[in-house]
Protein backbone atom coordinates (compact mmCIF):
# COMPACT_ATOMS: atom_id res chain seq x y z
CA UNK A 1 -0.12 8.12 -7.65
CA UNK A 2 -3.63 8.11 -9.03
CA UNK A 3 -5.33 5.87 -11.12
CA UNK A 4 -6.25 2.81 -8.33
CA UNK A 5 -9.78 1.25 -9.68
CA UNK A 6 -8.55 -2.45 -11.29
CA UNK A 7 -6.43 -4.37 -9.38
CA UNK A 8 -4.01 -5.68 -11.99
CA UNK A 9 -4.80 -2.93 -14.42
CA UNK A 10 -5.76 0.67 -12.60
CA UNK A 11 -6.48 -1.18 -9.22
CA UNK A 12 -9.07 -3.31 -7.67
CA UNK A 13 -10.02 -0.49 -4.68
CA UNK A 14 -8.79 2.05 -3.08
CA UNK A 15 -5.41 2.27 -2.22
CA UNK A 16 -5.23 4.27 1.50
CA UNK A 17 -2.74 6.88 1.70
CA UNK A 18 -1.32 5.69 5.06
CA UNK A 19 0.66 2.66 5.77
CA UNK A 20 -0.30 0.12 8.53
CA UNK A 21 3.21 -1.72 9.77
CA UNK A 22 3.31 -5.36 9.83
CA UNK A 23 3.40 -5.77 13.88
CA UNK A 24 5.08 -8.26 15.55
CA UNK A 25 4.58 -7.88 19.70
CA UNK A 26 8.05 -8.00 21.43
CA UNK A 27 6.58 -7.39 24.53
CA UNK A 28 5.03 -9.41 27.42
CA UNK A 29 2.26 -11.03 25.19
CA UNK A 30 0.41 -13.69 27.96
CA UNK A 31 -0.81 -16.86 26.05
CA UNK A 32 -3.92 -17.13 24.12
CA UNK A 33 -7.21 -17.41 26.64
CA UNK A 34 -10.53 -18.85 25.98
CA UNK A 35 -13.26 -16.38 26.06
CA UNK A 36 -14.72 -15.57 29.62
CA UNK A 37 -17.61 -16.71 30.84
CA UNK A 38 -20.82 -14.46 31.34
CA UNK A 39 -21.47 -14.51 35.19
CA UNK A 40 -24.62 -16.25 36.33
CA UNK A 41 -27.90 -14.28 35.49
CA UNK A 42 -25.82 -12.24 32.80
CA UNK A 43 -25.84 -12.51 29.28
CA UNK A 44 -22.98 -13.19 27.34
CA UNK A 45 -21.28 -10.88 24.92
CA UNK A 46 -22.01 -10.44 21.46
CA UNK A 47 -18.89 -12.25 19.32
CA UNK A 48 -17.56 -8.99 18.01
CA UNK A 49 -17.60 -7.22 21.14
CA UNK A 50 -15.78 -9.36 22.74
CA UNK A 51 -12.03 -8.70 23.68
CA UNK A 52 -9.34 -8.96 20.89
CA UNK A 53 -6.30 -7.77 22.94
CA UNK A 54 -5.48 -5.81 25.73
CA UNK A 55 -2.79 -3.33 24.99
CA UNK A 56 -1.49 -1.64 28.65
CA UNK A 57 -5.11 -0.16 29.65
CA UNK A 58 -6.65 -0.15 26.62
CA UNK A 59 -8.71 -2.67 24.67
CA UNK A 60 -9.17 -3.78 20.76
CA UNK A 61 -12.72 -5.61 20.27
CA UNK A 62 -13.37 -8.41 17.89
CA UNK A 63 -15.67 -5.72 16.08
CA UNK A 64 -11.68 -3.60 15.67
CA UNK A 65 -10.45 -6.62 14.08
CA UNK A 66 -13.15 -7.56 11.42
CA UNK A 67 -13.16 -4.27 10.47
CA UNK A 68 -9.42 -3.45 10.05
CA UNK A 69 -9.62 -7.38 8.21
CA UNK A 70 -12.34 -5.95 5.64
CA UNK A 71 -10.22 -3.00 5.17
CA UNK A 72 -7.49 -4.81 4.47
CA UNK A 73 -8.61 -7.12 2.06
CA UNK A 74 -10.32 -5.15 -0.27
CA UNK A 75 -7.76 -2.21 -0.33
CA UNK A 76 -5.55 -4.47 -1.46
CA UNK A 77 -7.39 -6.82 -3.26
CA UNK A 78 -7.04 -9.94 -1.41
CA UNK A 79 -10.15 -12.43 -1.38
CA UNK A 80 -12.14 -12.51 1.51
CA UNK A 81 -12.08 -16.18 2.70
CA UNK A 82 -11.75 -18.03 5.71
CA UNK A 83 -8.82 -19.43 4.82
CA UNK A 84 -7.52 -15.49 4.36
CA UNK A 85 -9.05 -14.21 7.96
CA UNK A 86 -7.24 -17.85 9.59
CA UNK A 87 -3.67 -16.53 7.95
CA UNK A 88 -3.92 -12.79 7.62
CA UNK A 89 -5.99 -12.61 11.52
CA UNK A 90 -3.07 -12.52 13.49
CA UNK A 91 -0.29 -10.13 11.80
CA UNK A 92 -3.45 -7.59 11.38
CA UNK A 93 -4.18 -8.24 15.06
CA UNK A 94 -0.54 -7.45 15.66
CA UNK A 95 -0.60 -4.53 13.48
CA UNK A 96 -3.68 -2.60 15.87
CA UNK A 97 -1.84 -3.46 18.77
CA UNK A 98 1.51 -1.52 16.92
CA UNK A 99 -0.98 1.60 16.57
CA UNK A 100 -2.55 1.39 20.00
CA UNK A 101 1.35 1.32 20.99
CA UNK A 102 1.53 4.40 18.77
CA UNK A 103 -1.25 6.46 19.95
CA UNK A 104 -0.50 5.59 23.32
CA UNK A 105 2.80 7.47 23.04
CA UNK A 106 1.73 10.10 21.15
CA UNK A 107 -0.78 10.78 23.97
CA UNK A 108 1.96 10.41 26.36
CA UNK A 109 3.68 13.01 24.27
CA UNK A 110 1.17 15.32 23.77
CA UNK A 111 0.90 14.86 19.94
CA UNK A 112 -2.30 14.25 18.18
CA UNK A 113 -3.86 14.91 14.52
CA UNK A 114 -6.22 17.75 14.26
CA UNK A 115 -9.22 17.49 12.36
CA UNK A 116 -7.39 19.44 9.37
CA UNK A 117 -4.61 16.63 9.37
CA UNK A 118 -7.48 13.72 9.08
CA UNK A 119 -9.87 15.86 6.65
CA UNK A 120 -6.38 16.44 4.39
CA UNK A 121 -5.41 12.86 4.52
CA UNK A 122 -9.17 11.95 3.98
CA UNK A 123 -9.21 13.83 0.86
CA UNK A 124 -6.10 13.00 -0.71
CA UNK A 125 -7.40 9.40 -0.80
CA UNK A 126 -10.37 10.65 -2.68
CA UNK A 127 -7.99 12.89 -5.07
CA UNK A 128 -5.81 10.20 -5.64
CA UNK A 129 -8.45 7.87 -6.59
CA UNK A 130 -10.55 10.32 -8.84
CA UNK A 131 -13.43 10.37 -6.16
CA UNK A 132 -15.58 13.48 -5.64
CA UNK A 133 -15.90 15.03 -1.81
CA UNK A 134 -17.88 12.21 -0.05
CA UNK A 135 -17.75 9.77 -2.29
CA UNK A 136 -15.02 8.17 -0.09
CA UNK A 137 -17.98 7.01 2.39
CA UNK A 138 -20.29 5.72 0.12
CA UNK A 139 -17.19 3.97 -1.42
CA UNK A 140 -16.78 2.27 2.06
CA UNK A 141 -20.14 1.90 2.86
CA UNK A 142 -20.86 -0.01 -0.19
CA UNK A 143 -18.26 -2.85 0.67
CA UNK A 144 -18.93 -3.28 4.57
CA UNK A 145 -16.04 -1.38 5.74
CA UNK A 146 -16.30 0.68 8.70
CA UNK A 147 -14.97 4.34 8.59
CA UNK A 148 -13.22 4.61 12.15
CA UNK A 149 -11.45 1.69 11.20
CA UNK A 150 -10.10 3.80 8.39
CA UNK A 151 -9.64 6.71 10.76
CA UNK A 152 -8.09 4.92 13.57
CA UNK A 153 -5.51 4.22 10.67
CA UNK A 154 -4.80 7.57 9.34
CA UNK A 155 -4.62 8.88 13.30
CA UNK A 156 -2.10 6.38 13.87
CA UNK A 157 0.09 7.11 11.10
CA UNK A 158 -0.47 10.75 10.95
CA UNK A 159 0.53 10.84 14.93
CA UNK A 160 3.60 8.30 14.43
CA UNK A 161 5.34 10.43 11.71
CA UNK A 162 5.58 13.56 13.98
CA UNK A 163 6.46 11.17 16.83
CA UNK A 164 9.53 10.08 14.97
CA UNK A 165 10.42 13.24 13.18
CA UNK A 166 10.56 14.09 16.92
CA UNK A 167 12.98 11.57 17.67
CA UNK A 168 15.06 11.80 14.75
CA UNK A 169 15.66 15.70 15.20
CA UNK A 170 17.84 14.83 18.01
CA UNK A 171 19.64 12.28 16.64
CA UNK A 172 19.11 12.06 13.22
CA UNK A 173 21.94 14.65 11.24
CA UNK A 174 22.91 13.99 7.52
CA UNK A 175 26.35 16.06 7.16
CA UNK A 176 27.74 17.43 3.54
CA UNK A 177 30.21 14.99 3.59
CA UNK A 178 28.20 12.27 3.74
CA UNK A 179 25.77 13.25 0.56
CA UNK A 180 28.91 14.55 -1.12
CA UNK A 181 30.52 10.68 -0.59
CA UNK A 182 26.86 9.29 -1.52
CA UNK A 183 27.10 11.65 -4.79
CA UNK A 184 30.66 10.57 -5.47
CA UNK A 185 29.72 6.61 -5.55
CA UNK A 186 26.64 7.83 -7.87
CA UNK A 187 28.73 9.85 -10.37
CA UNK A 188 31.08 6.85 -10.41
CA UNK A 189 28.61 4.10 -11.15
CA UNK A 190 26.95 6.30 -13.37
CA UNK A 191 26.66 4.26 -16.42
CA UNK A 192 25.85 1.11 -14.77
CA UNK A 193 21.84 -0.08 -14.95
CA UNK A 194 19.84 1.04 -12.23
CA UNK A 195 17.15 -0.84 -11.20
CA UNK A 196 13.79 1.20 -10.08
CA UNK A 197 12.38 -0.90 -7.11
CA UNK A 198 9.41 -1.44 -4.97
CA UNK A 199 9.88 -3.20 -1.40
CA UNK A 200 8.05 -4.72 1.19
CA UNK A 201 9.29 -5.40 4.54
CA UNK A 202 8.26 -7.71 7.22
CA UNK A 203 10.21 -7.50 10.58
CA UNK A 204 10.77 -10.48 12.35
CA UNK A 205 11.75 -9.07 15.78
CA UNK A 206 12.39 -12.71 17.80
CA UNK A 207 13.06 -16.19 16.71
CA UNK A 208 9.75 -17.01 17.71
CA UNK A 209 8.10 -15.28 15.07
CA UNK A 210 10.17 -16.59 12.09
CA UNK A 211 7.90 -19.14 11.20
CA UNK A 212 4.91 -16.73 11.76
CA UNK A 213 6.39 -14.06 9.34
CA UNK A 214 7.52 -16.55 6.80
CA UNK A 215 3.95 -17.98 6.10
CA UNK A 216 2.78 -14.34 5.69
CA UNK A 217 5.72 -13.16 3.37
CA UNK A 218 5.03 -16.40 1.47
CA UNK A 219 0.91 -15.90 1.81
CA UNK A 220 1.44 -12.27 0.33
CA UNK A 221 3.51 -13.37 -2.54
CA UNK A 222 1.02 -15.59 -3.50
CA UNK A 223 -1.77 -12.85 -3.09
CA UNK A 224 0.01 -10.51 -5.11
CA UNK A 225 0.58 -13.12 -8.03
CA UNK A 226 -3.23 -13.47 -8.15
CA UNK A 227 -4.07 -9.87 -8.25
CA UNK A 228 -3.58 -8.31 -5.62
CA UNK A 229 -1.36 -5.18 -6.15
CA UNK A 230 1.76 -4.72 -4.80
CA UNK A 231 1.88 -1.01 -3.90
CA UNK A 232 -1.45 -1.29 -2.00
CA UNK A 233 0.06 -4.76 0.02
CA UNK A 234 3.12 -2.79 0.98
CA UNK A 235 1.10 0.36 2.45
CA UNK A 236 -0.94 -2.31 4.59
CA UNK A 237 1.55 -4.52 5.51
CA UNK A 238 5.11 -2.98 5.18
CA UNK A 239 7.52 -2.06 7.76
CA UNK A 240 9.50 -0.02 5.91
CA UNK A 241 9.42 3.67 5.42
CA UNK A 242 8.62 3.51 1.63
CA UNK A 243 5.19 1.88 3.07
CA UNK A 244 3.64 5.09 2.94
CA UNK A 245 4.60 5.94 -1.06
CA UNK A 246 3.24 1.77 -1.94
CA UNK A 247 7.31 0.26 -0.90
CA UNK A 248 8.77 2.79 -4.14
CA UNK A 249 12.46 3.03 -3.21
CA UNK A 250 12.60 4.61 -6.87
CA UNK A 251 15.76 4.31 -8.39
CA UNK A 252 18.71 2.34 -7.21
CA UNK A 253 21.86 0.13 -8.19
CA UNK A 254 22.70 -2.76 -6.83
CA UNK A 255 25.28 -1.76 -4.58
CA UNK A 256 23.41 0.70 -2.90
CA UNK A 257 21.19 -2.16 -1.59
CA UNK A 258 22.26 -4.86 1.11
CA UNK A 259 23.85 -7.82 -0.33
CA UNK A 260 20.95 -10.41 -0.68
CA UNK A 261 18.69 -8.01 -1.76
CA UNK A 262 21.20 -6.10 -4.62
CA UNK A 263 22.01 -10.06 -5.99
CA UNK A 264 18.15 -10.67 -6.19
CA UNK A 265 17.42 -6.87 -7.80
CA UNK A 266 20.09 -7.92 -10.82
CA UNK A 267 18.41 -11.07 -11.53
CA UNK A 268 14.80 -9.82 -12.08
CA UNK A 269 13.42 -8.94 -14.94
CA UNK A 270 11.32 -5.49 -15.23
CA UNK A 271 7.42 -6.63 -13.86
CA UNK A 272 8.66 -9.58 -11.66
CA UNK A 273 8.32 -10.18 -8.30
CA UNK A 274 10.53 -12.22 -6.16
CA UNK A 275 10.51 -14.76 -3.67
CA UNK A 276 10.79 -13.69 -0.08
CA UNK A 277 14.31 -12.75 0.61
CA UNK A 278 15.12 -13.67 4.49
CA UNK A 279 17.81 -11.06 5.69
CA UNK A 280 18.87 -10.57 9.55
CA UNK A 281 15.75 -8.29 10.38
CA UNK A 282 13.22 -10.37 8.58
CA UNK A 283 12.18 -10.69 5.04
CA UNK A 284 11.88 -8.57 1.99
CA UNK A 285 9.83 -8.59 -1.14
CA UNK A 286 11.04 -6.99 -3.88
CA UNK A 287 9.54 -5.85 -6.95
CA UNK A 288 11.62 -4.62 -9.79
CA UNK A 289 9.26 -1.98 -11.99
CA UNK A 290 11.84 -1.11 -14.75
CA UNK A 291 15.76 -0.95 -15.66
CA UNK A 292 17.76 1.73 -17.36
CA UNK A 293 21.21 1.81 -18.00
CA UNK A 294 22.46 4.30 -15.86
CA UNK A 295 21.81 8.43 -16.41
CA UNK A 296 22.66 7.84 -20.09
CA UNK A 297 18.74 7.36 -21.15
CA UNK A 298 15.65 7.28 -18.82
CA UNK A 299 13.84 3.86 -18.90
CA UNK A 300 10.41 3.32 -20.06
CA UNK A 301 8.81 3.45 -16.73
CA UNK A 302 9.69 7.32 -17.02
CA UNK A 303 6.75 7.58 -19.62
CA UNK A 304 3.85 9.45 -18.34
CA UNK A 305 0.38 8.56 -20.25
CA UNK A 306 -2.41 11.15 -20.29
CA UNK A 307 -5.83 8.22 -19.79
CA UNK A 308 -9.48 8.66 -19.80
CA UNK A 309 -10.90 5.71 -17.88
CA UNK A 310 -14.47 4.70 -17.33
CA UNK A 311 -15.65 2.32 -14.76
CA UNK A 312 -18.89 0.26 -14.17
CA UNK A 313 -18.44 -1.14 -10.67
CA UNK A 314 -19.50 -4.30 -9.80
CA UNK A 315 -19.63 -6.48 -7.00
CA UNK A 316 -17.57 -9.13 -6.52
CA UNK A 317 -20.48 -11.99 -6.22
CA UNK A 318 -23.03 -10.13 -8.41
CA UNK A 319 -24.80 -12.58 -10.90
CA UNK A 320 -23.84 -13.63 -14.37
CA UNK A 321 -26.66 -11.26 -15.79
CA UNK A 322 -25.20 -8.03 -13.98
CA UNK A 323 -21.79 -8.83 -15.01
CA UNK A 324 -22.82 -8.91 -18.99
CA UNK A 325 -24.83 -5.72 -18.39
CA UNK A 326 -21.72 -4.09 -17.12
CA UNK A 327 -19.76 -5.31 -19.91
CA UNK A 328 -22.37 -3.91 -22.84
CA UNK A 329 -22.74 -0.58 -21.37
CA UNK A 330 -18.73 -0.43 -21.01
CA UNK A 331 -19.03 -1.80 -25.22
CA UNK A 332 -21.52 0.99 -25.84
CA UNK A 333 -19.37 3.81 -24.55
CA UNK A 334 -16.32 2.53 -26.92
CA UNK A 335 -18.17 2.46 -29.81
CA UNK A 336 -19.67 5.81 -29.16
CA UNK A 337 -16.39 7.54 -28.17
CA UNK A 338 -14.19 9.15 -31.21
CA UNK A 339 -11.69 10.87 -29.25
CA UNK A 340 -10.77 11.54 -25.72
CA UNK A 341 -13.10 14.82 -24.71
CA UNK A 342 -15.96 12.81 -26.45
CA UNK A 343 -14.56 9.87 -24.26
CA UNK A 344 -15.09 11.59 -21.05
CA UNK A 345 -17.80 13.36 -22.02
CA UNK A 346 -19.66 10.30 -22.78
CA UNK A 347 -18.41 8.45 -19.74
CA UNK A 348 -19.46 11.14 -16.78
CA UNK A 349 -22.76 11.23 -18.74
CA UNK A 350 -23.46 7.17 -18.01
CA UNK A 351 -21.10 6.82 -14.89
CA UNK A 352 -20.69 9.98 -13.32
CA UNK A 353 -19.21 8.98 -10.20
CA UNK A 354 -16.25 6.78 -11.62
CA UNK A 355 -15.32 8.34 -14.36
CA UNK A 356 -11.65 10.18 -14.45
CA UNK A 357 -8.67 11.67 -16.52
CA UNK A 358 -5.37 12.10 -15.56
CA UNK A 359 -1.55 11.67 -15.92
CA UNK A 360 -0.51 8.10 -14.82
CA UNK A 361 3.28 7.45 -14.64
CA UNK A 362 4.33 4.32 -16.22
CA UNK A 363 5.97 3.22 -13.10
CA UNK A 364 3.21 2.90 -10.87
CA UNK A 365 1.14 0.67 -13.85
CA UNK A 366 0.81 -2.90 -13.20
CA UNK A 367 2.34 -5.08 -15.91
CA UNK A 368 -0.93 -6.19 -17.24
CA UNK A 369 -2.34 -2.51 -17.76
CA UNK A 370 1.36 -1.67 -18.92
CA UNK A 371 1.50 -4.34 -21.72
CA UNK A 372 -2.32 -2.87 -22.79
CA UNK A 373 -1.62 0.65 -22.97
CA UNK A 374 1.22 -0.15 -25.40
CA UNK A 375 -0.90 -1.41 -27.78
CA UNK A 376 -3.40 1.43 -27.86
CA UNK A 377 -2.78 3.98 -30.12
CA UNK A 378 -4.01 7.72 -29.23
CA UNK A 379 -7.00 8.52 -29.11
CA UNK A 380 -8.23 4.14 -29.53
CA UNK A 381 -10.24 3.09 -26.67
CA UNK A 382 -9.72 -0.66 -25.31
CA UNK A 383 -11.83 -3.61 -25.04
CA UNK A 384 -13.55 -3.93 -21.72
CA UNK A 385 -11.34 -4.60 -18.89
CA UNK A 386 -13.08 -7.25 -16.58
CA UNK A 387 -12.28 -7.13 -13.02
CA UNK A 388 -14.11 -8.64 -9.95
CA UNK A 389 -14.74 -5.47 -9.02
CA UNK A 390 -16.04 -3.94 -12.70
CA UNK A 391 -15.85 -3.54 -15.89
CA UNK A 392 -14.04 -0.55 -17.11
CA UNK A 393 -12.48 1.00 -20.66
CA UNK A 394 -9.55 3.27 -20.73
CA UNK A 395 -8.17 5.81 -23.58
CA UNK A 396 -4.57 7.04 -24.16
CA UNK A 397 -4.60 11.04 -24.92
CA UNK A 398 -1.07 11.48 -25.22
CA UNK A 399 2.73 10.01 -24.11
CA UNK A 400 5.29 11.83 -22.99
CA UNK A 401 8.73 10.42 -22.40
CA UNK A 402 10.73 11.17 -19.23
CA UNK A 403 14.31 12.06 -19.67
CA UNK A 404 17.73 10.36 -18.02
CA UNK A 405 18.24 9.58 -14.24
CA UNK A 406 21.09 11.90 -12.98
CA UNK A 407 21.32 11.99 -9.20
CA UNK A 408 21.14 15.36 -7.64
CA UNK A 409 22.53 16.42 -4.02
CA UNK A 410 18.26 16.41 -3.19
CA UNK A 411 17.35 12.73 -4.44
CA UNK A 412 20.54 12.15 -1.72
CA UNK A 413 19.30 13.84 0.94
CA UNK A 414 15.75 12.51 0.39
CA UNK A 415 17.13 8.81 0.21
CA UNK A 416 19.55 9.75 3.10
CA UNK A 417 16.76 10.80 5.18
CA UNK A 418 14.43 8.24 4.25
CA UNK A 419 16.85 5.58 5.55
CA UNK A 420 17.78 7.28 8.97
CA UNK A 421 13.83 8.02 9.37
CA UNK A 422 13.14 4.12 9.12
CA UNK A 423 15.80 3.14 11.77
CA UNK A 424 14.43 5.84 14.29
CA UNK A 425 10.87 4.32 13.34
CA UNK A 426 12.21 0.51 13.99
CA UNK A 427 13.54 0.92 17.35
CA UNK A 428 11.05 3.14 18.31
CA UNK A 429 8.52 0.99 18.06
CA UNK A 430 10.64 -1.90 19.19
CA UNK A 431 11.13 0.01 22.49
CA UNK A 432 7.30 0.59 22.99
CA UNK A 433 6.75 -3.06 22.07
CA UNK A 434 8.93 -4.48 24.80
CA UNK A 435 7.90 -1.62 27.26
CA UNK A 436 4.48 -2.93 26.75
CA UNK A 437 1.89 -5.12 28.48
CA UNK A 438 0.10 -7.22 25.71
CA UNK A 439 -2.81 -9.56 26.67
CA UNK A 440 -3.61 -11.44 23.13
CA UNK A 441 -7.42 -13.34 23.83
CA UNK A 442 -8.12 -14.59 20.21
């Protein structure tokens, strides 16, 4: 799960370890209002502090919108535009008022996150994207994005998993004859391809927000086949439970999925994304990262690639001038580099801060990056890689291939419980949603 620098290649930003759901309020949401008046003699209030929403008795500002907007976009690569902030505003809107719903409860419920929980989560983003301790701040501070905003997140999502591992603990029981049924079917299909998938989810929870949810699944697709990165659009947006691993459902046949979605799967090719899929609850996007046939040979995407990457970072609107400099100081470090440890060596020396080794499993690399790293022999370092957020050159160490996919009594419990954990989640949060009083101001 590391490697998340170039979007497209190793990734544009970070990708954030929790997942934000794609909210949709069910609940009794009053109509848009224009902003209040100041009374006489008073001054008005400053655009960003004004009111957002009102979620029961507690308010999101303007200023909690922006922020969780800038977080958005750049964590998942997605330009920063008006034309983004008109279409992405309100389903990110939604999506605070879904964790003020969550908090809420959890407060109700006398769960919270301790300050291990958030400093754990904190650092895993760093670990997973090659940052030293700290470096995640000056990360955020460099591109305008406000740190509560990222903390509000994790609290949310760290609070909301114990809320429905709660709630699924007294309903939630997978017996030995269902995963010995489950591991029946697999031994069965055995030798037909299996498909390893990546999903994203968008609930559409009343006919009134079909339209709404439409535009977005379609706004997303087209995000995602400019750039933007797929895992880090399904931990932001998703509804699903696989939100939290970038929408990975891993491996799967066709007939283990519903219907529309199995029909889609088998006419994909490995590195293509589909359309949006509607299905009763709302609509899927589904990307299909490799195929094998069946537990007779593991597929490509089982590869793991030992890389040395260096990165200059850039930003996005930085002149001409800065952009060439990146890109000869990213040409003088290939040409200087004879082998990996020299690579590295070299690379911490004139970027110390974004510099990184590690294994990187062929799955989670973007086509692009995949089709690159093919071509490289060990040891060969590539051209520079030029991204709107740097310039950066990678090296292949070594490549190890992954052996066949049998499925064992745990990847059926794991997939089992995945699946019962989303349900609990969904009408969880559907019964907080229409429990709720929602005052929407923007």
């Amino acid at each position: 799960m590391g490697w998340r620098w170039f979007s497209g290649f190793v990734c544009a930003a970070i990708v954030f370890g929790a997942s934000a759901q794609l909210a949709h309020t069910a609940s009794r949401q009053a109509a848009a209002q224009p902003p209040r008046q100041a009374a006489p003699g008073q001054a008005a209030p400053a655009p960003e502090m004004r009111i957002a929403a009102v979620v029961n008795d507690e308010v999101i500002s303007v200023f909690d919108l922006v922020s969780r907007m800038r977080m958005v976009m750049v964590s998942s690569n997605i330009p920063d535009t008006p034309e983004t902030r008109e279409r992405l505003g309100g389903q990110v809107l939604h999506s605070l008022i879904d964790e003020k719903l969550e908090l809420q409860e959890a407060k109700k419920q006398n769960i919270s996150a301790n300050d291990a929980e958030l400093k754990n989560a904190l650092d895993q983003i760093e670990k997973q994207n090659n940052m030293k301790s700290g470096q995640l701040n000056e990360f955020m501070q460099a591109r305008g994005i406000d740190r509560a905003s990222l903390v509000d997140q994790l609290t949310a999502s760290i609070v909301w998993a114990k809320l429905v591992r709660r709630q699924a603990a007294q309903s939630v029981e997978i017996s030995d004859e269902e995963i010995d049924d489950a591991l029946k079917r697999a031994k069965e299909h055995a030798n037909e391809p299996q498909s390893r998938v990546a999903e994203i989810f968008l609930s559409v929870d009343s006919p009134a927000q079909e339209d709404q949810v439409r535009q977005l699944a379609e706004r997303l697709t087209q995000q995602m086949h400019q750039g933007a990165r797929f895992s880090a659009v399904a931990r932001q947006f998703s509804q699903s439970a696989t939100a939290a691993v970038g929408g990975d459902m891993g491996w799967v046949r066709p007939d283990q999925l519903p219907a529309e979605l199995g029909k889609v799967v088998t006419q994909l090719r490995p590195g293509s994304l589909s359309e949006p899929i509607h299905t009763g609850g709302g609509y899927y996007l589904l990307l299909v990262l490799d195929r094998r046939n069946g537990s007779t040979g593991g597929g490509e995407q089982d590869a793991v690639y030992d890389i040395v990457q260096v990165v200059f970072p850039i930003a996005p609107n930085a002149p001409e001038p800065a952009r060439r400099q990146a890109v000869a100081e990213a040409e003088n470090i290939r040409n200087a580099a004879k082998d990996c440890p020299s690579f590295l060596k070299i690379g911490k020396e004139k970027a110390p801060q974004l510099s990184s080794e590690g294994k990187l499993r062929a799955g989670n690399i973007s086509p692009q990056l995949r089709t690159l790293v093919d071509k490289l022999q060990i040891g060969q370092a590539s051209q520079p890689i030029v991204q709107r957020n740097g310039v950066g050159v990678i090296m292949v160490c070594a490549k190890n291939t992954g052996g066949g996919g049998v499925v064992t009594r745990e990847d059926v419990v794991e997939q089992l419980t995945r699946e019962r954990l989303d349900t609990v989640a969904r009408r969880y949060l559907r019964d907080l949603r229409r429990a709720a009083y929602v005052d929407v101001r923007v």
